[in-house]
Protein backbone atom coordinates (compact mmCIF):
# COMPACT_ATOMS: atom_id res chain seq x y z
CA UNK A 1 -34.79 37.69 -30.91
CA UNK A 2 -34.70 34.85 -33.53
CA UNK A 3 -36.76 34.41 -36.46
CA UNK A 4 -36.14 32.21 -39.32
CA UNK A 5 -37.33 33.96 -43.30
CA UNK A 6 -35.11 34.94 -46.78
CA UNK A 7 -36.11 37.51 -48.66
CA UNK A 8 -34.95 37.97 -52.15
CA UNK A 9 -33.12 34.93 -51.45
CA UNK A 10 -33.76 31.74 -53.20
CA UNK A 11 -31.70 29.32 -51.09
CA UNK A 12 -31.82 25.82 -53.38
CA UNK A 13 -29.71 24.18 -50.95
CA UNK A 14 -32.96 22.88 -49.32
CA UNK A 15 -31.73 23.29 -45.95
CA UNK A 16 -32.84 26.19 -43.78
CA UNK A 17 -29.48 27.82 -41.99
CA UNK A 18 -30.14 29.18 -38.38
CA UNK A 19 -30.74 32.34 -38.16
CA UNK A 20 -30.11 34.82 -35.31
CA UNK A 21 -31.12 38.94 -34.80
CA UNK A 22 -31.04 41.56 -32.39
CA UNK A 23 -29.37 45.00 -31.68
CA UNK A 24 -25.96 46.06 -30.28
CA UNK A 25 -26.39 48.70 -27.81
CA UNK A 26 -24.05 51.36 -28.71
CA UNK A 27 -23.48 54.62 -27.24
CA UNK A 28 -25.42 56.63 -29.86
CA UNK A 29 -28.64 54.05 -30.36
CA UNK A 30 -29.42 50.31 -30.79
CA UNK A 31 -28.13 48.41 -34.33
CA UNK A 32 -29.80 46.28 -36.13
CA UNK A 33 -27.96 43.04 -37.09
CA UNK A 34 -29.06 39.52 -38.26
CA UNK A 35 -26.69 36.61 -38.97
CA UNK A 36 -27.58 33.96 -41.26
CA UNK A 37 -26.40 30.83 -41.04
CA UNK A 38 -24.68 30.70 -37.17
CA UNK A 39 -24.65 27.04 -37.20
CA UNK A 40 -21.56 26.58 -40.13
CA UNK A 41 -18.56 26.30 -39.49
CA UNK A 42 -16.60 28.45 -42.03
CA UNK A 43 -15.10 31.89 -41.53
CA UNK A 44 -17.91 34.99 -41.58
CA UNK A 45 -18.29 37.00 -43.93
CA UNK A 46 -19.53 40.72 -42.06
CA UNK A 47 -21.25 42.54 -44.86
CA UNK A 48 -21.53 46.29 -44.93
CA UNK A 49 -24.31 48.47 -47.17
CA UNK A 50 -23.82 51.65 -48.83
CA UNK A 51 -25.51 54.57 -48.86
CA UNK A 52 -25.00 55.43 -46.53
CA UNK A 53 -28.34 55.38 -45.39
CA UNK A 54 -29.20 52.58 -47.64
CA UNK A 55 -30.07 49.26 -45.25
CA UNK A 56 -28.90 45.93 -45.84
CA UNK A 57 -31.61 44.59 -47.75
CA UNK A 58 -30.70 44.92 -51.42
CA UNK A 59 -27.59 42.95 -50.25
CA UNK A 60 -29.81 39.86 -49.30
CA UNK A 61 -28.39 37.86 -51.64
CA UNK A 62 -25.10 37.00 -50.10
CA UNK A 63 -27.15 35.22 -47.63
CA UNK A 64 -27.19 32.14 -49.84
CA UNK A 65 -23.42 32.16 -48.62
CA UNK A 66 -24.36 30.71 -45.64
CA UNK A 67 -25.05 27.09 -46.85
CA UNK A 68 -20.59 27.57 -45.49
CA UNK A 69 -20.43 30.16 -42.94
CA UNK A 70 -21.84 32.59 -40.84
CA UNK A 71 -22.98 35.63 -42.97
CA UNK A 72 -23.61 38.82 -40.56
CA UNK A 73 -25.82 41.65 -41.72
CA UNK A 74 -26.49 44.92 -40.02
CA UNK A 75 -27.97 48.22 -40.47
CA UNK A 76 -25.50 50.99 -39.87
CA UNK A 77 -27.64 53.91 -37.31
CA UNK A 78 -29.77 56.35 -38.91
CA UNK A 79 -31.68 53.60 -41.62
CA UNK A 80 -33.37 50.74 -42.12
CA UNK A 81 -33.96 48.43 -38.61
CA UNK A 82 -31.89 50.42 -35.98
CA UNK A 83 -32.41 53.64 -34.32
CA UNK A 84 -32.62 56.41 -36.23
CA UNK A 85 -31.49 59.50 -33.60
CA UNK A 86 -31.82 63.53 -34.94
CA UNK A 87 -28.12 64.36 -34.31
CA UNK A 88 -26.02 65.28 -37.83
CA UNK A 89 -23.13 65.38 -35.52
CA UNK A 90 -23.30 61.36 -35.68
CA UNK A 91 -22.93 61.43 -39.15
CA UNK A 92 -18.67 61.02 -39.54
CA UNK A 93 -16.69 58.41 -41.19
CA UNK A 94 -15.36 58.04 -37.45
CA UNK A 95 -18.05 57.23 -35.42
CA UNK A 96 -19.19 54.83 -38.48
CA UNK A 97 -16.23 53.22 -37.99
CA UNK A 98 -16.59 53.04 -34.54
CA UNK A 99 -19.74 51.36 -34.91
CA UNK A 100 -18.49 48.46 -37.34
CA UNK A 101 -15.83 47.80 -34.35
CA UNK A 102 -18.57 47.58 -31.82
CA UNK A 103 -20.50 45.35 -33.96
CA UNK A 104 -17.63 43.07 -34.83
CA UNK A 105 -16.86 42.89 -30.91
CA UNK A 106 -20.30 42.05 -29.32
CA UNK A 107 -20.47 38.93 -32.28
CA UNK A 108 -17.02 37.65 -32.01
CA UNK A 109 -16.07 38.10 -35.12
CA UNK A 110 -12.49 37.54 -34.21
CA UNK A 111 -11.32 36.06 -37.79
CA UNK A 112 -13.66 37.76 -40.01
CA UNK A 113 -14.33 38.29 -44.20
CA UNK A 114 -15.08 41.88 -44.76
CA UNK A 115 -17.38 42.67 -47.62
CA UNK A 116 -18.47 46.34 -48.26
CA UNK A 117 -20.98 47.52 -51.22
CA UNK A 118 -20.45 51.49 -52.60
CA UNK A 119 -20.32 53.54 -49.68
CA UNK A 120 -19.62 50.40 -47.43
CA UNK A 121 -16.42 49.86 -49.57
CA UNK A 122 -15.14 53.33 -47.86
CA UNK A 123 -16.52 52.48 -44.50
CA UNK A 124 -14.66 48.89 -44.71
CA UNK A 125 -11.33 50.13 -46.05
CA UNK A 126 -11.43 53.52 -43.32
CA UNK A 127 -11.61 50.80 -40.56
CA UNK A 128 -8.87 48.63 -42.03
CA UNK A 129 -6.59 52.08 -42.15
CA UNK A 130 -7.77 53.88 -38.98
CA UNK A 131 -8.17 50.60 -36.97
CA UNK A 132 -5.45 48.09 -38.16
CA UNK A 133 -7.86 45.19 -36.88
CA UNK A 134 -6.46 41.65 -36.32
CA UNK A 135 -8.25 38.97 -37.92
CA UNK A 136 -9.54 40.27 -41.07
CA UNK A 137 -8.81 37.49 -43.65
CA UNK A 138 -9.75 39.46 -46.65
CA UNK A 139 -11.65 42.73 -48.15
CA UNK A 140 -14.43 42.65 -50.59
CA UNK A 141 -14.42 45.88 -51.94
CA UNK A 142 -18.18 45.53 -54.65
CA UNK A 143 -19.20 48.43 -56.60
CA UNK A 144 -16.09 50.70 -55.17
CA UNK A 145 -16.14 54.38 -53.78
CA UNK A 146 -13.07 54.95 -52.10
CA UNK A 147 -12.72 58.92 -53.87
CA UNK A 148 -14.82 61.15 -54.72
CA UNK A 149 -13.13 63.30 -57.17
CA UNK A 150 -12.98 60.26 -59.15
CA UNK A 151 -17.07 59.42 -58.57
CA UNK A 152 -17.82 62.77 -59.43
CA UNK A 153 -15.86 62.60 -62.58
CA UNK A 154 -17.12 59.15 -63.53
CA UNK A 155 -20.82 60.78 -63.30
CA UNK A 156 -20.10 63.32 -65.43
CA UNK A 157 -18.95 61.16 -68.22
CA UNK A 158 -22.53 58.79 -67.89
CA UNK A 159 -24.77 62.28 -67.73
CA UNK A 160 -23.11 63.00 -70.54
CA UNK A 161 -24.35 59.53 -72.62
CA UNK A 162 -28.20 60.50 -71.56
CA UNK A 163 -30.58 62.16 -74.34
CA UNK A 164 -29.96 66.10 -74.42
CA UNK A 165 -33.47 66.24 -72.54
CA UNK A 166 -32.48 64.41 -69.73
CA UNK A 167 -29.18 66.28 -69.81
CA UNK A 168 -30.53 69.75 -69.79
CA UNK A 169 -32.94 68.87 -67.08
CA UNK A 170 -30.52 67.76 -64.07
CA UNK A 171 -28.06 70.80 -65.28
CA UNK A 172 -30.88 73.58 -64.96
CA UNK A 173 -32.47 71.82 -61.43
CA UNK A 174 -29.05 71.43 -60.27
CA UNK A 175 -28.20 75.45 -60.74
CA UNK A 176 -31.19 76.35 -59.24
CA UNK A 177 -31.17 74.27 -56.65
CA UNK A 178 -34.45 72.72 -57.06
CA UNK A 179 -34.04 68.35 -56.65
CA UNK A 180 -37.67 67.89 -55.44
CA UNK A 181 -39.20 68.88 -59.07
CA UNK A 182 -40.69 65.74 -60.25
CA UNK A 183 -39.15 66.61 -63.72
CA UNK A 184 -35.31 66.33 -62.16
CA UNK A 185 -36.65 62.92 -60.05
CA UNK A 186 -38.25 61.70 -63.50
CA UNK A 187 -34.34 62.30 -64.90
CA UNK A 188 -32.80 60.72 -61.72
CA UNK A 189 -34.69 57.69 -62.11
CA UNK A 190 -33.79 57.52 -65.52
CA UNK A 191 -30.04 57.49 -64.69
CA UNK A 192 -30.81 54.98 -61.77
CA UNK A 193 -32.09 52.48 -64.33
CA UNK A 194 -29.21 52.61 -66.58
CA UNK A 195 -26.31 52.94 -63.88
CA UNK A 196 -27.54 52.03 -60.59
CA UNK A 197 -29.76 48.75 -60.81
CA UNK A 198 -30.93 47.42 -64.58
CA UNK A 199 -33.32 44.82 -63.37
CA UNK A 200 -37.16 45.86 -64.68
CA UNK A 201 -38.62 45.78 -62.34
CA UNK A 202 -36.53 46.14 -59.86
CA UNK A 203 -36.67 43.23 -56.91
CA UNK A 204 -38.30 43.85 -53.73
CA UNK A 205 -35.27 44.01 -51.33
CA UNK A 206 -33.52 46.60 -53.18
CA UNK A 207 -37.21 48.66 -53.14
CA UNK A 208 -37.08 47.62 -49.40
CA UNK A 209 -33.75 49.90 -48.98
CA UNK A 210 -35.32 52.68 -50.34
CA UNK A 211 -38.33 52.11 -48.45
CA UNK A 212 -35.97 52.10 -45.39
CA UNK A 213 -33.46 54.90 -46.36
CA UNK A 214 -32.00 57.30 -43.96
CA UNK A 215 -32.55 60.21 -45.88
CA UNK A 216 -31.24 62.33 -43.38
CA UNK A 217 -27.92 60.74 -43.43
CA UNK A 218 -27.57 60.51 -47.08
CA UNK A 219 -28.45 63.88 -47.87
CA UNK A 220 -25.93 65.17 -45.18
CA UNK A 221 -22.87 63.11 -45.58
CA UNK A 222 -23.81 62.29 -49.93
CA UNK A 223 -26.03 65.12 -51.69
CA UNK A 224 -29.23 64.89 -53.63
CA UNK A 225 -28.53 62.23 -55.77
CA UNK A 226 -26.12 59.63 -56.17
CA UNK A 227 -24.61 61.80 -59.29
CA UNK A 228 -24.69 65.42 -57.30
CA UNK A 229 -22.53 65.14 -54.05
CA UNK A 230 -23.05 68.37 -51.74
CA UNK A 231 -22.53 66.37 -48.17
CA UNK A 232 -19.27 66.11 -45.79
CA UNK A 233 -18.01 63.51 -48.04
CA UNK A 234 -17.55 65.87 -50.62
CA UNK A 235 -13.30 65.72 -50.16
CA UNK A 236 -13.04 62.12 -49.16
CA UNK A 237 -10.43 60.66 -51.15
CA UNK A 238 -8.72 56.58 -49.78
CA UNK A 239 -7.00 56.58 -53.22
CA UNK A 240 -3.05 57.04 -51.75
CA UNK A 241 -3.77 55.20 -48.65
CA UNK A 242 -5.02 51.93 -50.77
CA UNK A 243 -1.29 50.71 -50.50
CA UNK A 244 -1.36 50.32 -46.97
CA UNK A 245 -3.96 47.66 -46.94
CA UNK A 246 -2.38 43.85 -46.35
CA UNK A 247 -5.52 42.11 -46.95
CA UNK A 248 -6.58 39.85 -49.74
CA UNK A 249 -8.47 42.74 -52.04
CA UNK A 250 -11.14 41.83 -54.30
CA UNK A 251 -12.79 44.28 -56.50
CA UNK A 252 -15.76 43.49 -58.25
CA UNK A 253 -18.17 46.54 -60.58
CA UNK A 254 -20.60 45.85 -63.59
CA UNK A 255 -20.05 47.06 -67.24
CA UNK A 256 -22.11 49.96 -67.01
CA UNK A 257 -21.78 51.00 -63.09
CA UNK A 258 -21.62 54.44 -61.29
CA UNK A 259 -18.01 52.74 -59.85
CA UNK A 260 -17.05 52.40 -63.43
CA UNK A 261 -14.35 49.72 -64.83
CA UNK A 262 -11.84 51.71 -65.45
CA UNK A 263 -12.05 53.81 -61.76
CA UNK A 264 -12.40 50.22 -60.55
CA UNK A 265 -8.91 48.88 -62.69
CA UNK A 266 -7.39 52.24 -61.07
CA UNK A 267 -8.13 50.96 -57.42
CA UNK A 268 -7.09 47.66 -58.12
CA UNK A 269 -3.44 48.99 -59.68
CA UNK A 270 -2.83 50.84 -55.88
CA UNK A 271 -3.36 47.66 -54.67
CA UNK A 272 -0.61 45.08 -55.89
CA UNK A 273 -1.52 41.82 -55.77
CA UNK A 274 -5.83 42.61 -55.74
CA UNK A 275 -7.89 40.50 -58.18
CA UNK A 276 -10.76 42.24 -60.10
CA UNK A 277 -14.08 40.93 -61.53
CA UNK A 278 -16.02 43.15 -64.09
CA UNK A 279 -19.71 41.68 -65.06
CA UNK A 280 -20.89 42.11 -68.32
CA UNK A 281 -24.62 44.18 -68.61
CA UNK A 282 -24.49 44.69 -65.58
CA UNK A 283 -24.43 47.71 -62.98
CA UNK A 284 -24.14 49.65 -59.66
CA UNK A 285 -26.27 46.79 -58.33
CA UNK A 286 -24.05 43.62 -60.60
CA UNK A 287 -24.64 41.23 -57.12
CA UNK A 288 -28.59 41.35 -58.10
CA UNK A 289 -28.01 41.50 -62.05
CA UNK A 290 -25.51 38.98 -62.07
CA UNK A 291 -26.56 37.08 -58.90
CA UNK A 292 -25.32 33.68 -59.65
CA UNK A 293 -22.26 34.80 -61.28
CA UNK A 294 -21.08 36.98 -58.07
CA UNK A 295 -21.91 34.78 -55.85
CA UNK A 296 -19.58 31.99 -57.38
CA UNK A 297 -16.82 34.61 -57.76
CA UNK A 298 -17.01 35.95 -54.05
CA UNK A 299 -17.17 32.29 -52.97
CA UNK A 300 -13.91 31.14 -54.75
CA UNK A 301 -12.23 34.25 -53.44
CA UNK A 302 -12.87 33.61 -49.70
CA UNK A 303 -12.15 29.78 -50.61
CA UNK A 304 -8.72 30.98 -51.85
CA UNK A 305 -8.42 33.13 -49.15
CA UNK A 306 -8.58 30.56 -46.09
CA UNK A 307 -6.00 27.89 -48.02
CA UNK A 308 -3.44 30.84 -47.66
């Protein structure tokens, strides 16, 4: 299947890059991937969303990345474009990992950029540690959750700068229990606009993830909310392992995100050597907020990255 479209991209190179989508067949269901940009000759760059559940589409942006190289999307199983199978028991780091090996082998991404977004920055650095994969030229590690004491923590601390309204309603719905009361979604979104995307309103592909969420996998792996973790990630914690990556590591967060600056300066010190890019006003979602800004950054680090 090929089709040729951006959205939420504004490519001003004029050109149109080739564009190429279809599934891998994988033992558990058919994903979703689309590469932009197949006919350029520089390194790819493999992309992977958060979530998880979240699709690719609030990532569109990087696409404008492939005026240089091959930029490979996909939607991990259980959201967005690939199948979405009633089995909890396919909802592990493992077979998620699995999955972004299978993917890498049926495209040939032999010498591959690897850059993960939230939950993707997990998924990215649990392949690099359980796999040991030849070929990967560098880790982009946006918008970082690699432990979730430390997430859990950091959420605390913003709840804490809401009004006492909003504060006192997520603390009583979250004793009883009760996250569908439009009163504790009304204090959700709330939080989302400050911490997770600051854009009014916000742009169509990241309201396209939503659209597309697999609910069923976030709620079972994450929790009710992207502040109240209740799911089988609830222990996960790639904070004394960071060392053992051997990667070019670039962090990147926004000012005010849920991966907050200072979580995001701890990573970075595990990891001698790492660079680190903080943007100013901006959040959770700093690749939309800051678009040009992160895209010029991410580019000069692969750049760098291939002179080595």
């Amino acid at each position: 299947m090929i089709s040729i479209f951006f959205s939420c991209n504004d490519n001003k190179s004029g050109l149109t890059p080739q564009i190429l989508e279809g599934y891998v067949q994988t033992e558990d269901g058919k994903v979703w991937y689309k590469i932009i940009g197949t006919d350029k000759p520089g390194i790819p760059l493999l992309v992977v969303h958060g979530g998880p559940g979240a699709p690719h589409d609030y990532l569109e942006p990087l696409g404008d990345l492939a005026n240089e190289r091959p930029v490979v999307f996909y939607d991990q199983l259980g959201c967005g474009n690939s199948d979405r199978p009633s089995d909890s028991a396919l909802w592990s780091v493992q077979r998620f990992v699995n999955e972004l090996e299978t993917v890498r082998k049926h495209l040939n991404l032999e010498s591959v950029h690897i850059l993960g977004q939230s939950w993707g920055t997990m998924l990215s650095v649990e392949y690099i540690l359980r796999k040991n994969p030849e070929g990967v030229r560098s880790l982009i590690l946006s918008a970082p959750y690699l432990s979730t004491p430390r997430w859990e923590a950091d959420q605390k601390l913003l709840i804490a700068k809401l009004p006492e309204n909003i504060r006192n309603t997520i603390t009583e719905h979250e004793q009883t229990g009760d996250y569908s009361s439009p009163a504790y979604q009304e204090a959700m979104s709330h939080f989302y606009n400050l911490y997770l995307c600051r854009l009014d309103p916000w742009p169509d592909c990241l309201n396209r993830t939503m659209t597309k969420m697999g609910i069923e996998v976030y709620n079972y792996m994450w929790g009710p909310s992207e502040f109240t973790m209740t799911g089988t990630l609830k222990n996960a914690d790639l904070t004394g392992k960071l060392k053992y990556i051997k990667v070019p590591v670039l962090f990147t967060c926004g000012e005010f995100d849920e991966a907050t600056p200072a979580t995001t300066e701890y990573f970075k010190d595990k990891l001698p050597g790492s660079e680190i890019r903080i943007f100013s006003g901006a959040s959770h979602s700093h690749h939309l907020e800051k678009r040009n800004a992160y895209l010029d950054t991410v580019r000069d680090f692969l750049d760098r990255c291939e002179v080595k």
